[in-house]
PDB file of N, CA and C in Angstrom:
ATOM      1  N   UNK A   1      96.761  96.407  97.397  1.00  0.00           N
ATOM      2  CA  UNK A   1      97.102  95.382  96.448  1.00  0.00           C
ATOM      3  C   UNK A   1      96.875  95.913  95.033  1.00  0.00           C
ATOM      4  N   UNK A   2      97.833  95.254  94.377  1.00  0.00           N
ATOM      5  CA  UNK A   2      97.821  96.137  92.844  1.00  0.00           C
ATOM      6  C   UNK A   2      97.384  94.385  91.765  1.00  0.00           C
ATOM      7  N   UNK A   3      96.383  94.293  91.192  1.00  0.00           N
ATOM      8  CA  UNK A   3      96.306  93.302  90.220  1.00  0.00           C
ATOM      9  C   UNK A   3      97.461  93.647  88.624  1.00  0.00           C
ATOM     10  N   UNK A   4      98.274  92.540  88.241  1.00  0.00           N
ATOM     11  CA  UNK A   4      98.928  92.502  87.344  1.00  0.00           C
ATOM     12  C   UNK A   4      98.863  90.994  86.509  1.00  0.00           C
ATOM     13  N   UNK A   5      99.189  90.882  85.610  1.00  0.00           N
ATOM     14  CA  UNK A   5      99.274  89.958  84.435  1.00  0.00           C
ATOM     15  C   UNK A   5     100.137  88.526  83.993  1.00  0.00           C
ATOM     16  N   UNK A   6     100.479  87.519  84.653  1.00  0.00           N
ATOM     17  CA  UNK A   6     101.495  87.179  84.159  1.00  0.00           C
ATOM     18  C   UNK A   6     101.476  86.833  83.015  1.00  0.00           C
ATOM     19  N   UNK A   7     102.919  86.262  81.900  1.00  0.00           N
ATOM     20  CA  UNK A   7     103.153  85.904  80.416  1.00  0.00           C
ATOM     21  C   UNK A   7     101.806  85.432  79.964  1.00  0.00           C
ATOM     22  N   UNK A   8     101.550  84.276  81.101  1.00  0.00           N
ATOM     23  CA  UNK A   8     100.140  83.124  80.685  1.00  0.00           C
ATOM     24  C   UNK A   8      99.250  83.810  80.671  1.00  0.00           C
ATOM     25  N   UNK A   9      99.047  85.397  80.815  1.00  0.00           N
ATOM     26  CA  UNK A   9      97.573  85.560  81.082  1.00  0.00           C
ATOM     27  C   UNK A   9      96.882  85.830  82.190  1.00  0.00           C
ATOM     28  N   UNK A  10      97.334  84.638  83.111  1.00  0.00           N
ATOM     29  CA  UNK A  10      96.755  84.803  84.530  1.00  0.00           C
ATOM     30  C   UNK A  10      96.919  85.889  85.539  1.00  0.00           C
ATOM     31  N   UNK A  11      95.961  86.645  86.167  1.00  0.00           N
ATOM     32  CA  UNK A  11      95.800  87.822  86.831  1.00  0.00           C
ATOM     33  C   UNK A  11      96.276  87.093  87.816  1.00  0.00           C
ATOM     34  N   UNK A  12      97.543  87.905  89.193  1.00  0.00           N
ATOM     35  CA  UNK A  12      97.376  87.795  90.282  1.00  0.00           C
ATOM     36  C   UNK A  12      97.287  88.994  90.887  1.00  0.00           C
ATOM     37  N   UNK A  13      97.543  89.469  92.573  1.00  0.00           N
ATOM     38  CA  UNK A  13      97.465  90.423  93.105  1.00  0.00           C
ATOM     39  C   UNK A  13      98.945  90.378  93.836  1.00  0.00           C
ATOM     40  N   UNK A  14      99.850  91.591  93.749  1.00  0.00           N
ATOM     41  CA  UNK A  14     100.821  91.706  94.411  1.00  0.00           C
ATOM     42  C   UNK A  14     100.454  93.074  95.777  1.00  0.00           C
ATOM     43  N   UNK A  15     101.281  92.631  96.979  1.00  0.00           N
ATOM     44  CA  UNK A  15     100.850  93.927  97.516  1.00  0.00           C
ATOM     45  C   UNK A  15     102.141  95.109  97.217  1.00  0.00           C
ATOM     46  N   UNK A  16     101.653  96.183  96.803  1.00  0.00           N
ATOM     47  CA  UNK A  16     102.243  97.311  96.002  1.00  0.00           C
ATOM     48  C   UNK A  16     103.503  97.776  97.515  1.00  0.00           C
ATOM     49  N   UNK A  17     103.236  97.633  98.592  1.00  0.00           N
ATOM     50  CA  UNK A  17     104.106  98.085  99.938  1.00  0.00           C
ATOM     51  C   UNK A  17     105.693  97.902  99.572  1.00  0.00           C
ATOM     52  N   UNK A  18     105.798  95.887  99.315  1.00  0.00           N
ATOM     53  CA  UNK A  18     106.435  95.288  98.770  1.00  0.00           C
ATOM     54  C   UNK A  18     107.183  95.442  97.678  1.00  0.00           C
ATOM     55  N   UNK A  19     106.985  96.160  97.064  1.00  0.00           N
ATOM     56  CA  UNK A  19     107.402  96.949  95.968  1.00  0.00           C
ATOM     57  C   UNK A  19     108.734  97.165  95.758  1.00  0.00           C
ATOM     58  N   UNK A  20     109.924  96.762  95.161  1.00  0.00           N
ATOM     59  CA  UNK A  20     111.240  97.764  95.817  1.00  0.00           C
ATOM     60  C   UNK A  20     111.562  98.220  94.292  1.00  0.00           C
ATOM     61  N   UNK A  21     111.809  97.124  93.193  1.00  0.00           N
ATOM     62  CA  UNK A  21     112.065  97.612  91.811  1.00  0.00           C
ATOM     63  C   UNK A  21     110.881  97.444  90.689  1.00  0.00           C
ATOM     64  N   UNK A  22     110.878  97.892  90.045  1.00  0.00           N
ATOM     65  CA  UNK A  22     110.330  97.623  88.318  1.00  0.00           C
ATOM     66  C   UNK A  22     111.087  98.335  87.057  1.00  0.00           C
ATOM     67  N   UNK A  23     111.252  97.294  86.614  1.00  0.00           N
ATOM     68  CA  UNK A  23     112.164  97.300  85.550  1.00  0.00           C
ATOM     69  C   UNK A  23     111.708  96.912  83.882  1.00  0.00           C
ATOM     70  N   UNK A  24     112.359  97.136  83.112  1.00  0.00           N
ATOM     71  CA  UNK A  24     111.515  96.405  81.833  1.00  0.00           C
ATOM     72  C   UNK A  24     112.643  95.841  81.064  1.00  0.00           C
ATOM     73  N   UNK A  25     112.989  95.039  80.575  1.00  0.00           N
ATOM     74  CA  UNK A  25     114.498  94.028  79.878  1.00  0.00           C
ATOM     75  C   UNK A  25     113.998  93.517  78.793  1.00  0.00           C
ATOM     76  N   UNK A  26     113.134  93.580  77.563  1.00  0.00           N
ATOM     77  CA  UNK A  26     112.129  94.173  78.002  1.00  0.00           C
ATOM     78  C   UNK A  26     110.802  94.020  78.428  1.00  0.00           C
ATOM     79  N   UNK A  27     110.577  92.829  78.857  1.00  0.00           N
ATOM     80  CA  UNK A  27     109.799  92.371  79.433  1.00  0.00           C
ATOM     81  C   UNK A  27     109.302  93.008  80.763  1.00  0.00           C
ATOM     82  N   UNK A  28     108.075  93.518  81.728  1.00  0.00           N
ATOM     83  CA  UNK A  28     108.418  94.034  83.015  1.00  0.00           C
ATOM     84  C   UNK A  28     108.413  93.072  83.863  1.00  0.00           C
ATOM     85  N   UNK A  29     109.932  93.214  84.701  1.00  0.00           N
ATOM     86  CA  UNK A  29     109.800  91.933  85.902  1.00  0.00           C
ATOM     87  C   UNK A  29     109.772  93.426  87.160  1.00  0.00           C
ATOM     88  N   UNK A  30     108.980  92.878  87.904  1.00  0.00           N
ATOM     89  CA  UNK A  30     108.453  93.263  89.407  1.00  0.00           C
ATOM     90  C   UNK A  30     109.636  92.844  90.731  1.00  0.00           C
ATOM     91  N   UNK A  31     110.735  93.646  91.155  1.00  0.00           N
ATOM     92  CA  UNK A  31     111.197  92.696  91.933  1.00  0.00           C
ATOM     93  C   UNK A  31     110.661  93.197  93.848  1.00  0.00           C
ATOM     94  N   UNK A  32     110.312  92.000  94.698  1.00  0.00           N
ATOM     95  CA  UNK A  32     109.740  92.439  95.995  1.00  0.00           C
ATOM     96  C   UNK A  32     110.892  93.030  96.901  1.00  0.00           C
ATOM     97  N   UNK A  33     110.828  93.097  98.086  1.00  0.00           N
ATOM     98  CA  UNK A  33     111.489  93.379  98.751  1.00  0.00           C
ATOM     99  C   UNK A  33     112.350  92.444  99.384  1.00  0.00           C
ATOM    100  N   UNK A  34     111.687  90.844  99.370  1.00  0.00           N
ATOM    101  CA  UNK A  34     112.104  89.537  99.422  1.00  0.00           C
ATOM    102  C   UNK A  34     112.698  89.185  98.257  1.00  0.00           C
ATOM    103  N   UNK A  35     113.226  89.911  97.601  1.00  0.00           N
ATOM    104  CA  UNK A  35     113.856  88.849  95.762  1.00  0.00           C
ATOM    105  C   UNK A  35     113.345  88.214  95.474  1.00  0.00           C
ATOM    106  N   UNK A  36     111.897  88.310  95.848  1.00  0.00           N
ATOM    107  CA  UNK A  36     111.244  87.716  94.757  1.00  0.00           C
ATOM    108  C   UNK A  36     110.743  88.437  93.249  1.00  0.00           C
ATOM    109  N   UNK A  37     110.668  87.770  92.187  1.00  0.00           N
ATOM    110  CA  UNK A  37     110.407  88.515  91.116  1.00  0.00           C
ATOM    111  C   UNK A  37     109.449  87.945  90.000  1.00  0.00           C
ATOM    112  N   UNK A  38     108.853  88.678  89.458  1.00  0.00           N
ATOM    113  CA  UNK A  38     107.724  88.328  88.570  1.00  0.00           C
ATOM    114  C   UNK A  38     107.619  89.319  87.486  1.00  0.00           C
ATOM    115  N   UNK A  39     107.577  88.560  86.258  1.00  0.00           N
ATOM    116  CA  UNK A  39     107.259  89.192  85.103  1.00  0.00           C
ATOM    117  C   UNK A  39     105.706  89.252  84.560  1.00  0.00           C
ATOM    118  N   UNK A  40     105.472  90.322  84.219  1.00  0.00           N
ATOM    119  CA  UNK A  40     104.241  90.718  83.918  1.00  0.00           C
ATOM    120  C   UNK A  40     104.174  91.530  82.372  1.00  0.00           C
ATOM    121  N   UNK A  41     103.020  91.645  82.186  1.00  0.00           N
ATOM    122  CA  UNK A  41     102.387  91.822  80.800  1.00  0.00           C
ATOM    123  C   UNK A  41     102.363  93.579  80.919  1.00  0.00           C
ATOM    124  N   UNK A  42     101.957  93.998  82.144  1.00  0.00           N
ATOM    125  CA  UNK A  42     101.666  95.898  82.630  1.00  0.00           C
ATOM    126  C   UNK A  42     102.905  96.179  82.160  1.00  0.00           C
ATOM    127  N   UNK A  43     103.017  97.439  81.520  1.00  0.00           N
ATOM    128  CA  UNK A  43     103.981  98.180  81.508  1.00  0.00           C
ATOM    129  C   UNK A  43     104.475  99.149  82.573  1.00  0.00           C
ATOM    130  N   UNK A  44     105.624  99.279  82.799  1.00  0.00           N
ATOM    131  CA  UNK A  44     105.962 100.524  84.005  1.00  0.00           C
ATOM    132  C   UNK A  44     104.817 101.519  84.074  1.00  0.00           C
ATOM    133  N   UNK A  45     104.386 102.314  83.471  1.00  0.00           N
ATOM    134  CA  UNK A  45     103.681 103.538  83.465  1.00  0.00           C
ATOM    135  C   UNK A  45     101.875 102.803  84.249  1.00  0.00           C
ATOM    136  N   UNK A  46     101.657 101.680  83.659  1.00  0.00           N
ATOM    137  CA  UNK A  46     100.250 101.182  84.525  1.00  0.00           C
ATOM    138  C   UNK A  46     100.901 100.835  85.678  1.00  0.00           C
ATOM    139  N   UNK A  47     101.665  99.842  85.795  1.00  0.00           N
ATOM    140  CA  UNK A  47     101.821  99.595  87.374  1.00  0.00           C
ATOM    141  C   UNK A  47     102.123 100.626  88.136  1.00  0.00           C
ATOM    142  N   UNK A  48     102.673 101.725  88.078  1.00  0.00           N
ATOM    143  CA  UNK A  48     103.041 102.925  88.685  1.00  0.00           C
ATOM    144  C   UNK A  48     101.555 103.667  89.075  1.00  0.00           C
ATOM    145  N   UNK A  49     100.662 103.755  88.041  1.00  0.00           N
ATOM    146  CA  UNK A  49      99.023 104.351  87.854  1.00  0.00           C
ATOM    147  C   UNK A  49      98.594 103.701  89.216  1.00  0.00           C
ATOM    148  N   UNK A  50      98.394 102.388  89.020  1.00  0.00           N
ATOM    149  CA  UNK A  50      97.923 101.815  89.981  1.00  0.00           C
ATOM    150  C   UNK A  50      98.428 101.102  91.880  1.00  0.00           C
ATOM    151  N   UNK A  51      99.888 101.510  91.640  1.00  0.00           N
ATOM    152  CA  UNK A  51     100.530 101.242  92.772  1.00  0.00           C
ATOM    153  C   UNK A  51      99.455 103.162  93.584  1.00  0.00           C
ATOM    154  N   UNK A  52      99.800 104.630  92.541  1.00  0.00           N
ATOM    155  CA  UNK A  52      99.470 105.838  93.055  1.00  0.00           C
ATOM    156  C   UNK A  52      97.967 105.522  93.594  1.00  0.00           C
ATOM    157  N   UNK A  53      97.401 104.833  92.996  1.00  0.00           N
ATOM    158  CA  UNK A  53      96.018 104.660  93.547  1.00  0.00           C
ATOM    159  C   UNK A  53      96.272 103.941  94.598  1.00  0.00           C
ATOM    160  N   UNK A  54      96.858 102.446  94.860  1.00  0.00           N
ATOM    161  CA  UNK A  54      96.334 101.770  96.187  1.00  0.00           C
ATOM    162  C   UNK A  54      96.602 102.945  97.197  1.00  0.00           C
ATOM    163  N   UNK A  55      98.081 103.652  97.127  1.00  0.00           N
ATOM    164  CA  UNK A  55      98.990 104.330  98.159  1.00  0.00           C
ATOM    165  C   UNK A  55      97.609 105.647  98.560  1.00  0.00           C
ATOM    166  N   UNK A  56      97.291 106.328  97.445  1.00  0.00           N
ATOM    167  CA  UNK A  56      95.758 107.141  97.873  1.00  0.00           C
ATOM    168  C   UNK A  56      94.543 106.034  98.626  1.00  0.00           C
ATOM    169  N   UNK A  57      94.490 105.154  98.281  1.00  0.00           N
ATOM    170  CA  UNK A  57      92.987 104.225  99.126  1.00  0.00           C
ATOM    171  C   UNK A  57      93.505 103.922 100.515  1.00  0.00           C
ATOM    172  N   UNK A  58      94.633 103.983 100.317  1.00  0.00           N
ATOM    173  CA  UNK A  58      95.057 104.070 102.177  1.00  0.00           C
ATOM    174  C   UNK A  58      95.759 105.165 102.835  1.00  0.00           C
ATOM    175  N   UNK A  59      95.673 106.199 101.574  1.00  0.00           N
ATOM    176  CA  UNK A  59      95.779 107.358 102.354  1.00  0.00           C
ATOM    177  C   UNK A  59      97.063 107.682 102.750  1.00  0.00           C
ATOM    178  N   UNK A  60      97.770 106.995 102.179  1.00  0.00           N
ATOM    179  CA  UNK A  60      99.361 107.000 102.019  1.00  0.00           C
ATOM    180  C   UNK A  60      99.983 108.525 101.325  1.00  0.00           C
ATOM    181  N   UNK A  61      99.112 108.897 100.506  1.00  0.00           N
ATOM    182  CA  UNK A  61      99.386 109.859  99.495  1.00  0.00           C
ATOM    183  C   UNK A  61      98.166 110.433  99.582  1.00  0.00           C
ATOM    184  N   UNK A  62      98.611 112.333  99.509  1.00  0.00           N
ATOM    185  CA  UNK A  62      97.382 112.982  99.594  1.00  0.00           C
ATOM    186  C   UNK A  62      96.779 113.380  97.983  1.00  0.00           C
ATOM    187  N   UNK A  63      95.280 113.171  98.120  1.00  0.00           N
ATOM    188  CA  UNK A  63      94.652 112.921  97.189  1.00  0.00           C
ATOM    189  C   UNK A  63      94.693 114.712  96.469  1.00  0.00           C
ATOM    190  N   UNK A  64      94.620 114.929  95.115  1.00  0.00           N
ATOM    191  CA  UNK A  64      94.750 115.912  94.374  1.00  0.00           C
ATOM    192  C   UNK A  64      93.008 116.595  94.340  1.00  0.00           C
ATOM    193  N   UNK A  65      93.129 117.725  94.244  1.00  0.00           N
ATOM    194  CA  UNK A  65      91.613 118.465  93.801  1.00  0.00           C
ATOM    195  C   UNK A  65      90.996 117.958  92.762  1.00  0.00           C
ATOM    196  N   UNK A  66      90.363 117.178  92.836  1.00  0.00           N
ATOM    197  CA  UNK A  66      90.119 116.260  91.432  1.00  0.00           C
ATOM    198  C   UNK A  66      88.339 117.371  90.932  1.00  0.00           C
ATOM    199  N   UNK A  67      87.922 117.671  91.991  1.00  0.00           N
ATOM    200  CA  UNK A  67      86.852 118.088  91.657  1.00  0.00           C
ATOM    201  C   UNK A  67      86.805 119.870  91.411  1.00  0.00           C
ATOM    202  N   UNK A  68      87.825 120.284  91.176  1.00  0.00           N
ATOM    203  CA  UNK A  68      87.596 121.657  91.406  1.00  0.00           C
ATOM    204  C   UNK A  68      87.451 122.605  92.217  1.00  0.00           C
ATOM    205  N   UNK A  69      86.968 122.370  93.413  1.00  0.00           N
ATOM    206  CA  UNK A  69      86.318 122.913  94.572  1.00  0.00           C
ATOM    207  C   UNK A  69      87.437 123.438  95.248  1.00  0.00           C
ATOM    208  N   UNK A  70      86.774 124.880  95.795  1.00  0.00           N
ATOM    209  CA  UNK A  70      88.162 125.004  96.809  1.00  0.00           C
ATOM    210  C   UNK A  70      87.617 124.656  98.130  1.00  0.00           C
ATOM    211  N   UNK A  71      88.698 124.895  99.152  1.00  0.00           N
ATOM    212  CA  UNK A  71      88.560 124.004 100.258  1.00  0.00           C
ATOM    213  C   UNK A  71      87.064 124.982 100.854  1.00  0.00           C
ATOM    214  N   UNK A  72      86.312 124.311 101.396  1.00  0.00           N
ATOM    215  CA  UNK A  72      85.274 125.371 102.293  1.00  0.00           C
ATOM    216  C   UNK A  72      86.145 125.611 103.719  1.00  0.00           C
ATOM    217  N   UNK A  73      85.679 126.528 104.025  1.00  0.00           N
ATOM    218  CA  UNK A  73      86.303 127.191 105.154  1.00  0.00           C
ATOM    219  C   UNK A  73      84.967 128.793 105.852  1.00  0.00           C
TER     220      UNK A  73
END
């Protein structure tokens, strides 16, 4: 789940799976995979940040050498 902004302010949680477009007009509307759609306050570049993170917390996407280390072996 990715938290985003609507116009009012109010935080909800979309699940990022669901995902099919994001767009900016220029406002960013979110559209699901159901047509459903929601405009939000995030710009493309955060919701994208944070869709790469949920997709890494489930391991969807392999995580980068963040620490330097090479692999032990």
């Amino acid at each position: 789940m990715i938290t985003v902004t609507r116009l009012n302010g109010k935080k909800f949680q979309i699940n990022a799976l669901y995902i099919e477009t994001i767009e900016s007009f220029p406002d960013t509307t979110i559209t699901l995979t159901n047509g459903h759609k929601f405009v939000v306050l995030e710009n493309e570049d955060q919701i994208q940040t944070q869709i790469i993170r949920f997709y890494q917390s489930i391991n969807m996407l392999g995580r980068t050498n963040m620490g330097g280390v090479a692999n032990e072996e």
